[in-house]
PDB file of N, CA and C in Angstrom:
ATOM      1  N   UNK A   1     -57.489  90.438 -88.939  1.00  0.00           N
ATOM      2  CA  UNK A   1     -56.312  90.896 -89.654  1.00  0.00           C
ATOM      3  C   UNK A   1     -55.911  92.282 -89.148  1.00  0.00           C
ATOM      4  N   UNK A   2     -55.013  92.366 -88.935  1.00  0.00           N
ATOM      5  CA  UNK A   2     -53.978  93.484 -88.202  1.00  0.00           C
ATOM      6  C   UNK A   2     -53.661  94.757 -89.352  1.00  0.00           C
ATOM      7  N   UNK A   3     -53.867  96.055 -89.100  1.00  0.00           N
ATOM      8  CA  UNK A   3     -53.533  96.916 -90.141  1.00  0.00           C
ATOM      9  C   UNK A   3     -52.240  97.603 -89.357  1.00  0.00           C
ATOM     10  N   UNK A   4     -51.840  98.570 -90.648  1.00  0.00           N
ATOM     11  CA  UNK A   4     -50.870  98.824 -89.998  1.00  0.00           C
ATOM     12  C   UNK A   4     -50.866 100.568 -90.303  1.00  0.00           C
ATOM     13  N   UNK A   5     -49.683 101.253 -89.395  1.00  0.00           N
ATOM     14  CA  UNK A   5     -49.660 102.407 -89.901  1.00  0.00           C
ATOM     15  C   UNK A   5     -48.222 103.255 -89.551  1.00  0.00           C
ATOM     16  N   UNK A   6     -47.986 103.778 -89.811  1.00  0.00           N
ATOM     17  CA  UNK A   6     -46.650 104.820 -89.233  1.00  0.00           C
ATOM     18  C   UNK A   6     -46.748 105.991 -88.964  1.00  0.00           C
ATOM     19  N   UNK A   7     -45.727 106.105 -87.917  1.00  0.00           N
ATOM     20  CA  UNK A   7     -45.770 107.057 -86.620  1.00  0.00           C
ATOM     21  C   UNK A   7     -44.607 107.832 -86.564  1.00  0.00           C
ATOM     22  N   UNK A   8     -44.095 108.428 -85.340  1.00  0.00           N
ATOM     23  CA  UNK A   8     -43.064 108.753 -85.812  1.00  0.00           C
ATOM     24  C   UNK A   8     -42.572 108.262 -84.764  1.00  0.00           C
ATOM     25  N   UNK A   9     -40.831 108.391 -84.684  1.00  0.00           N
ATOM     26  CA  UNK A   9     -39.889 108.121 -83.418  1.00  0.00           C
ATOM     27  C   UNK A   9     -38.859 109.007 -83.745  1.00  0.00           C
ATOM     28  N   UNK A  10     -39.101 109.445 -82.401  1.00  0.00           N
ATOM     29  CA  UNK A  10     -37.452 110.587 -82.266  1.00  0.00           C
ATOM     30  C   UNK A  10     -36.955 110.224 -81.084  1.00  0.00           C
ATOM     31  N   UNK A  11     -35.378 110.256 -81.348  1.00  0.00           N
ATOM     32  CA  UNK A  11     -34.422 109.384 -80.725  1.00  0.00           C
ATOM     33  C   UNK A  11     -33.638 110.641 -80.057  1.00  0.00           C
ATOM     34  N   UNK A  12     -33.023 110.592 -78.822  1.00  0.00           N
ATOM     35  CA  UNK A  12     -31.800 111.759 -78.538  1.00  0.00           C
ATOM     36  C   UNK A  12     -31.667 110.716 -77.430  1.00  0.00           C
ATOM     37  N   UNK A  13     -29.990 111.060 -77.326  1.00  0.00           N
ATOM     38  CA  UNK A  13     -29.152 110.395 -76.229  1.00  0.00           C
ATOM     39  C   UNK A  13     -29.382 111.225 -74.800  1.00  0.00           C
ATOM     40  N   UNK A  14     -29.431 110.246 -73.642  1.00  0.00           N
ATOM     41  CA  UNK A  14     -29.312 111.144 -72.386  1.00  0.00           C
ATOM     42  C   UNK A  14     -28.615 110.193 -71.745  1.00  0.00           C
ATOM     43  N   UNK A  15     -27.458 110.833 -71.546  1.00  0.00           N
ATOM     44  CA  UNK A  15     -25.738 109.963 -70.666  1.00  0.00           C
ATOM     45  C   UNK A  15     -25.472 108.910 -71.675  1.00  0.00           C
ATOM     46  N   UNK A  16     -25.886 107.808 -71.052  1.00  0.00           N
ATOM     47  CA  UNK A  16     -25.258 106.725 -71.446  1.00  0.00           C
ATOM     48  C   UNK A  16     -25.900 105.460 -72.421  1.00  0.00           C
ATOM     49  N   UNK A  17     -27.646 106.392 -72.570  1.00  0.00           N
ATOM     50  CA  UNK A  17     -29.114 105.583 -72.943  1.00  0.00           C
ATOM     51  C   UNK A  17     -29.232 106.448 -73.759  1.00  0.00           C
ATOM     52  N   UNK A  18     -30.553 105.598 -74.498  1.00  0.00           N
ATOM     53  CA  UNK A  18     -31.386 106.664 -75.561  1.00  0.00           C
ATOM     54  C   UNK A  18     -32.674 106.781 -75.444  1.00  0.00           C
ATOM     55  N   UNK A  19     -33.756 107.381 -75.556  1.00  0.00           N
ATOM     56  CA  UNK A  19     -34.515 107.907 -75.426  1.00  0.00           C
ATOM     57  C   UNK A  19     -35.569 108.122 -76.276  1.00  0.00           C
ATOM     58  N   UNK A  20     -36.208 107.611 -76.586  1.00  0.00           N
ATOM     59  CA  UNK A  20     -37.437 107.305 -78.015  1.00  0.00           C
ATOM     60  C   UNK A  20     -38.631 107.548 -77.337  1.00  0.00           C
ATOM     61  N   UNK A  21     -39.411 108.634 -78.243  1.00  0.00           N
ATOM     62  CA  UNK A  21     -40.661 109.525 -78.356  1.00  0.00           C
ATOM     63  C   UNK A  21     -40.963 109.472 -79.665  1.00  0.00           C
ATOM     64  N   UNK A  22     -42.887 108.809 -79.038  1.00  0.00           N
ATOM     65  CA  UNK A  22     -43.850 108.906 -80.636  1.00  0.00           C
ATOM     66  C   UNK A  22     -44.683 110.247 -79.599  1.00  0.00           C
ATOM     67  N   UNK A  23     -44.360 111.338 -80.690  1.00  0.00           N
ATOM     68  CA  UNK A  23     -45.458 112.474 -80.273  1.00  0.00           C
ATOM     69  C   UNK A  23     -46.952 112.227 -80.680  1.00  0.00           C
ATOM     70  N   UNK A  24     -47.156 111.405 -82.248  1.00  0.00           N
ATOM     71  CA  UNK A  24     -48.489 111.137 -81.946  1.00  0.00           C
ATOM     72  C   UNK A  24     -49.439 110.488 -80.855  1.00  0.00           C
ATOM     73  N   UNK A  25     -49.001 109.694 -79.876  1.00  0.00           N
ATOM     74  CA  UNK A  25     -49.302 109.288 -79.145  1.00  0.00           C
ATOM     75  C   UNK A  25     -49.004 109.254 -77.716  1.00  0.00           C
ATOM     76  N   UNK A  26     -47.823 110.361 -77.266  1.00  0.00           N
ATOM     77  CA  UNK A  26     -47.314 110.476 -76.227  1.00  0.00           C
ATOM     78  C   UNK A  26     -47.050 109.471 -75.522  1.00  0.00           C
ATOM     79  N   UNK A  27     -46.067 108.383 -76.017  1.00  0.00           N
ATOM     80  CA  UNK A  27     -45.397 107.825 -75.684  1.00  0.00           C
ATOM     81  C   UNK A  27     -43.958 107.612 -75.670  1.00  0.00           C
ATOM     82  N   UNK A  28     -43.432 107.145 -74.476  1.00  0.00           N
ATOM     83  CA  UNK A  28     -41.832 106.687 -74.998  1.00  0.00           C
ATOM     84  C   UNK A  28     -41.111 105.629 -74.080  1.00  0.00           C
ATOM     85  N   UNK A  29     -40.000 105.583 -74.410  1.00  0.00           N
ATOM     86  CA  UNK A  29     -39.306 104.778 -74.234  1.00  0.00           C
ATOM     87  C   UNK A  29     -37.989 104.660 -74.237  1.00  0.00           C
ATOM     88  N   UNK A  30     -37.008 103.554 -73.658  1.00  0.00           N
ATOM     89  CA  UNK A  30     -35.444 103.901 -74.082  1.00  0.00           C
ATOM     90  C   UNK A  30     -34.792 102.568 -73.987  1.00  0.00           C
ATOM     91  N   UNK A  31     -33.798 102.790 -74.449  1.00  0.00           N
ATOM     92  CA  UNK A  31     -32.756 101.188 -74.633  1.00  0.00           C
ATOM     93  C   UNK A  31     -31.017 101.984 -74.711  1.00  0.00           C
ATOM     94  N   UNK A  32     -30.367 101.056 -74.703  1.00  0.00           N
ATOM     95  CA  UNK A  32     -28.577 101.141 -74.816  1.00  0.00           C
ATOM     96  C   UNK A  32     -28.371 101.716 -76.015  1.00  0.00           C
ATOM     97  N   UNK A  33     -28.858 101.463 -77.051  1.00  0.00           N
ATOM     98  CA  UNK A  33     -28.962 102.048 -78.346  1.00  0.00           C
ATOM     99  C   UNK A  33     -30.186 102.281 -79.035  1.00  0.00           C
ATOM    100  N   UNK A  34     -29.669 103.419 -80.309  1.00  0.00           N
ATOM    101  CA  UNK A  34     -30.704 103.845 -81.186  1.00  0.00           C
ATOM    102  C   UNK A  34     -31.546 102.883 -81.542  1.00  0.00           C
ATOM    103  N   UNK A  35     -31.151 102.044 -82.156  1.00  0.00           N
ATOM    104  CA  UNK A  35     -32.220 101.081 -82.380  1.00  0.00           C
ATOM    105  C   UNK A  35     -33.230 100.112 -81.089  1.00  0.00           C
ATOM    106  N   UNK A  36     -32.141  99.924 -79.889  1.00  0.00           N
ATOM    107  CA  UNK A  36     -33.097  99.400 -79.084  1.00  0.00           C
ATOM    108  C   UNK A  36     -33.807 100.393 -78.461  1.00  0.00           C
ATOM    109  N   UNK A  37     -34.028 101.699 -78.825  1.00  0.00           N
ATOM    110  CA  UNK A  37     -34.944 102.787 -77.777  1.00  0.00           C
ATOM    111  C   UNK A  37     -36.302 102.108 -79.204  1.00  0.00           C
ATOM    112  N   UNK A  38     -35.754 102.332 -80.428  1.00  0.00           N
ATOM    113  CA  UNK A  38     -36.485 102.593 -81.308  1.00  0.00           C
ATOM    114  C   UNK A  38     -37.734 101.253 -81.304  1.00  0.00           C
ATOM    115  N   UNK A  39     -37.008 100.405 -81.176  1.00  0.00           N
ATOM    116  CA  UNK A  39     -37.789  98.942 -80.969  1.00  0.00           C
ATOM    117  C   UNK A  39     -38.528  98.611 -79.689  1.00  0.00           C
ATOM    118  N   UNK A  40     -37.972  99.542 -78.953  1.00  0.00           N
ATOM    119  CA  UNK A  40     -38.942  99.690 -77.255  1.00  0.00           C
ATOM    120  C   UNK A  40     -40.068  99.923 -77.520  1.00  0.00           C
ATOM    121  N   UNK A  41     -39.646 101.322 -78.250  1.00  0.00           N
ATOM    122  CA  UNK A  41     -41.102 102.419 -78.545  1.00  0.00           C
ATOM    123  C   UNK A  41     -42.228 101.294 -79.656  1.00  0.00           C
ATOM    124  N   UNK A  42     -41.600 101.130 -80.611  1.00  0.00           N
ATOM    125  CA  UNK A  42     -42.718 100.108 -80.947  1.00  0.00           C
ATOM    126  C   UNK A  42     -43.657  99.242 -79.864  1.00  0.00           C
ATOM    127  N   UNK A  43     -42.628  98.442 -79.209  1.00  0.00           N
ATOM    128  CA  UNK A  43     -44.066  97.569 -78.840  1.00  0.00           C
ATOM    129  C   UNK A  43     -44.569  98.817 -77.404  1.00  0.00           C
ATOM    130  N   UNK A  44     -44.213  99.795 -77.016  1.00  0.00           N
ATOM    131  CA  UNK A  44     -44.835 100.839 -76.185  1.00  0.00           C
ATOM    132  C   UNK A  44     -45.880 101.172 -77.427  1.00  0.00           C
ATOM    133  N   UNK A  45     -46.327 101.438 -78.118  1.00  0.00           N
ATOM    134  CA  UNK A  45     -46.917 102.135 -79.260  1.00  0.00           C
ATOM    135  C   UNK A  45     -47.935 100.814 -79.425  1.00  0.00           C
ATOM    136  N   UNK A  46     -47.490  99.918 -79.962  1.00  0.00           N
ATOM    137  CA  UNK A  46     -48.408  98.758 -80.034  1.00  0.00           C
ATOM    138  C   UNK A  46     -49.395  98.205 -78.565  1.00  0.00           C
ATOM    139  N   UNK A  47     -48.578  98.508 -77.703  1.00  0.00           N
ATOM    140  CA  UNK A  47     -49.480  97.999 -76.299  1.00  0.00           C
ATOM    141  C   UNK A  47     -50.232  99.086 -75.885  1.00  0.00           C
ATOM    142  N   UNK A  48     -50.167 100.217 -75.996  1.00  0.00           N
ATOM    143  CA  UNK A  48     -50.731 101.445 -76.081  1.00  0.00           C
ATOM    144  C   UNK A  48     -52.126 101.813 -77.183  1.00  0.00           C
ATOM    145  N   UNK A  49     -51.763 101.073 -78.557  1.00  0.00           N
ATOM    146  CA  UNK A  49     -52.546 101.460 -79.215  1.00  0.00           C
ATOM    147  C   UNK A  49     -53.932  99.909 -78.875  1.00  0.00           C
ATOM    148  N   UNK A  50     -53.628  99.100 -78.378  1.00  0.00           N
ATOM    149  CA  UNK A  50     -53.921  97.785 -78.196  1.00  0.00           C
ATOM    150  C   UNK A  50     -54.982  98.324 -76.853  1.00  0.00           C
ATOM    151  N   UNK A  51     -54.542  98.678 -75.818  1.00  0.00           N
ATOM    152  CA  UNK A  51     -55.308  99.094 -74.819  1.00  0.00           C
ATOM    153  C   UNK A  51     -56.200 100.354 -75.177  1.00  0.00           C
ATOM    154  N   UNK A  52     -56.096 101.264 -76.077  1.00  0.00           N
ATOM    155  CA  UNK A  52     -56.833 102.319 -76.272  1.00  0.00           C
ATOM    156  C   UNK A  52     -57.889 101.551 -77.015  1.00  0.00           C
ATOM    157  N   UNK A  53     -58.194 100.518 -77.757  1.00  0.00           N
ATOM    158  CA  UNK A  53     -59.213 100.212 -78.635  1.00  0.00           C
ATOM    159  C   UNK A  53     -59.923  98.797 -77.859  1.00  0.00           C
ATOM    160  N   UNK A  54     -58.989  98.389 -76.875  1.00  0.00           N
ATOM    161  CA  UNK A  54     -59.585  97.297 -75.564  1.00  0.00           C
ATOM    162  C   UNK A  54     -60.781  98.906 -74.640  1.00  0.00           C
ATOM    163  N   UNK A  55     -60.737  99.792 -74.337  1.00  0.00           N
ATOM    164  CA  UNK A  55     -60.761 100.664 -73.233  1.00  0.00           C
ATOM    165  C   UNK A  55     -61.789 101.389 -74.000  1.00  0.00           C
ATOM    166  N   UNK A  56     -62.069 101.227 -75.328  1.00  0.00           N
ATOM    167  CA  UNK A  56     -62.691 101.989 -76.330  1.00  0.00           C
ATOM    168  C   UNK A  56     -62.542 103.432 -76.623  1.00  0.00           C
ATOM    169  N   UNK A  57     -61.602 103.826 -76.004  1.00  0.00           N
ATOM    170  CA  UNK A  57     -60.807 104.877 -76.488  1.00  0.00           C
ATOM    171  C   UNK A  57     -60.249 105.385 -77.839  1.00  0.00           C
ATOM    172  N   UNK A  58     -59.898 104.471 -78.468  1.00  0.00           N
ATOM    173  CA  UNK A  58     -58.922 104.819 -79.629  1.00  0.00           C
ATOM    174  C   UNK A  58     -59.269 106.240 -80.720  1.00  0.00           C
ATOM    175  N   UNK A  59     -60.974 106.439 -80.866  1.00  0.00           N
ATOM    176  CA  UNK A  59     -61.728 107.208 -81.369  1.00  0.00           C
ATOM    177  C   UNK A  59     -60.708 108.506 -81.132  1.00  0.00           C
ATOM    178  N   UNK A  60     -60.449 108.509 -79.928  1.00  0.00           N
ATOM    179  CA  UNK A  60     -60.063 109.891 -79.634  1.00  0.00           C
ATOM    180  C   UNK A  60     -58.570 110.261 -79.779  1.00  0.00           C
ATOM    181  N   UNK A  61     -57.418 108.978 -79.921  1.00  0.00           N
ATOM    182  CA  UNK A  61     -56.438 109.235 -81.261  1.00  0.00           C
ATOM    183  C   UNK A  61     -56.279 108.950 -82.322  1.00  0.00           C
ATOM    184  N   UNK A  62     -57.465 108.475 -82.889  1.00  0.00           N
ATOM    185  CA  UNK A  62     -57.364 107.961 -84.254  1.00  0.00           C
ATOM    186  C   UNK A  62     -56.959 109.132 -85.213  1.00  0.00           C
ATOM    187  N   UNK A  63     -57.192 110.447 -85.116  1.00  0.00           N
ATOM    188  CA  UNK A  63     -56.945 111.265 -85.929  1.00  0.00           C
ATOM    189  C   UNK A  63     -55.685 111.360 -86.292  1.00  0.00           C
ATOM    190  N   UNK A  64     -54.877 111.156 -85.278  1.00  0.00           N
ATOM    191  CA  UNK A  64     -53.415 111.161 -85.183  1.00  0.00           C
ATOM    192  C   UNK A  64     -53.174 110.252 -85.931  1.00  0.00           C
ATOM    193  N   UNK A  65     -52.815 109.002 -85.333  1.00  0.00           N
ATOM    194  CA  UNK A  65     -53.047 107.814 -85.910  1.00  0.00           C
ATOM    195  C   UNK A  65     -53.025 107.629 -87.525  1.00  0.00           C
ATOM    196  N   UNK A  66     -54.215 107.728 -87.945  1.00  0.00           N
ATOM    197  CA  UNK A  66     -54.876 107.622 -89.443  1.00  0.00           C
ATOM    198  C   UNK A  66     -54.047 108.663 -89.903  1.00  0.00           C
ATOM    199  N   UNK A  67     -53.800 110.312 -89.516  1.00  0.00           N
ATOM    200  CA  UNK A  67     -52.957 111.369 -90.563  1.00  0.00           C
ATOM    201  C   UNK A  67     -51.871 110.876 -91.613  1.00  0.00           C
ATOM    202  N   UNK A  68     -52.560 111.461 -92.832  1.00  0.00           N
ATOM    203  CA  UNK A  68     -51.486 110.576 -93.483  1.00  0.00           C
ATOM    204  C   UNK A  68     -50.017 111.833 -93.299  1.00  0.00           C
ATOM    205  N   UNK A  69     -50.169 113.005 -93.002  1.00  0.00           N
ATOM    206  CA  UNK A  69     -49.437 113.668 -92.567  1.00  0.00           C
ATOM    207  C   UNK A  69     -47.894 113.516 -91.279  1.00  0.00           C
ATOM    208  N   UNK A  70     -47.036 113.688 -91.689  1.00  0.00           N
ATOM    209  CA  UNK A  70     -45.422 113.458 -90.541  1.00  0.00           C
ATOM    210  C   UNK A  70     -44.905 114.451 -91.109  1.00  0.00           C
ATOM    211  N   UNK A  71     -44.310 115.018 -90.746  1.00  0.00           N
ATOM    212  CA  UNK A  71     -43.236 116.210 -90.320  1.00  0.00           C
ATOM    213  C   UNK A  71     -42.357 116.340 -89.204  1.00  0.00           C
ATOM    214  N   UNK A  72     -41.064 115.962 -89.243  1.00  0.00           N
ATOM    215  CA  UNK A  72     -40.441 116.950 -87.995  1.00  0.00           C
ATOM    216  C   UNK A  72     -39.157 117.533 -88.925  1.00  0.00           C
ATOM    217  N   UNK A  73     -39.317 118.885 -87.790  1.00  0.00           N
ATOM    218  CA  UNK A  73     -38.431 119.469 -88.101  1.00  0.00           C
ATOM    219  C   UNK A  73     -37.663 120.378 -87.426  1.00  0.00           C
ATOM    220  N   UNK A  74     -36.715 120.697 -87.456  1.00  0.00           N
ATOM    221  CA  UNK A  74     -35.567 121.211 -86.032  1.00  0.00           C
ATOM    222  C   UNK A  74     -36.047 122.656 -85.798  1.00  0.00           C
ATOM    223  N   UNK A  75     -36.485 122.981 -84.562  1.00  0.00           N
ATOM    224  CA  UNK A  75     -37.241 123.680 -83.625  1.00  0.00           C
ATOM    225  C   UNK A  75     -36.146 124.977 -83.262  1.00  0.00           C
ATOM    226  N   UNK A  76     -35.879 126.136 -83.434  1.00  0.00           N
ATOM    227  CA  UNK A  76     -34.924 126.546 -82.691  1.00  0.00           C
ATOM    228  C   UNK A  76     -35.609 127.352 -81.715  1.00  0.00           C
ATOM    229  N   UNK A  77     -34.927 127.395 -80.191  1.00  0.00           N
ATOM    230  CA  UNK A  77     -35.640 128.460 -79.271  1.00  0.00           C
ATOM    231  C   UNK A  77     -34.605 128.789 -78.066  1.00  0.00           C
ATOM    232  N   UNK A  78     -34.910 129.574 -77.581  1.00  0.00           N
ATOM    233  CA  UNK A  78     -33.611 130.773 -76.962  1.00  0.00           C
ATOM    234  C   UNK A  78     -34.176 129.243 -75.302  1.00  0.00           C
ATOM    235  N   UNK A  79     -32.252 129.587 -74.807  1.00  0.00           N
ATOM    236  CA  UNK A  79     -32.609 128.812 -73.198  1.00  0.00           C
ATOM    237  C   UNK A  79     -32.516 130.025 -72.628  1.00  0.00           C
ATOM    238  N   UNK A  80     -33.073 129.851 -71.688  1.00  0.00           N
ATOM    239  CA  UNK A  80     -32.800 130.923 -70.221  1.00  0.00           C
ATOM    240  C   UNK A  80     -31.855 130.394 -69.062  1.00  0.00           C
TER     241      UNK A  80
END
């Protein structure tokens, strides 16, 4: 039986695509639209989290993972 958990996804446009990032796991992904970047990143996230626990890895993002903790929040910082 399959558990489940939530992550995050942040979406921003670049040209003409979009662009979907889970920071817990440093992954991403993109599609034509918001929702198809968003639905990329899932199964990127799922095949990702699938190979980390095949590889016996997962130990070492589970912290992430398991946090019941999410936050984002808008960053401001000077460009050069």
């Amino acid at each position: 039986m399959k558990t489940h958990t939530t992550l995050t996804a942040t979406v921003w446009q670049e040209g003409d695509d979009y662009v979907s990032l889970c920071p817990e796991l440093g992954v991403s992904s993109c599609g034509k639209t918001p929702e198809e970047a968003v639905s990329m990143l899932k199964e990127a996230a799922e095949l990702y989290l699938e190979n980390a626990v095949a590889l016996g890895v997962f130990r070492e993002i589970e912290p992430a993972v398991r946090s019941p903790f999410r936050c984002s929040s808008p960053l401001e910082v000077a460009l050069t």
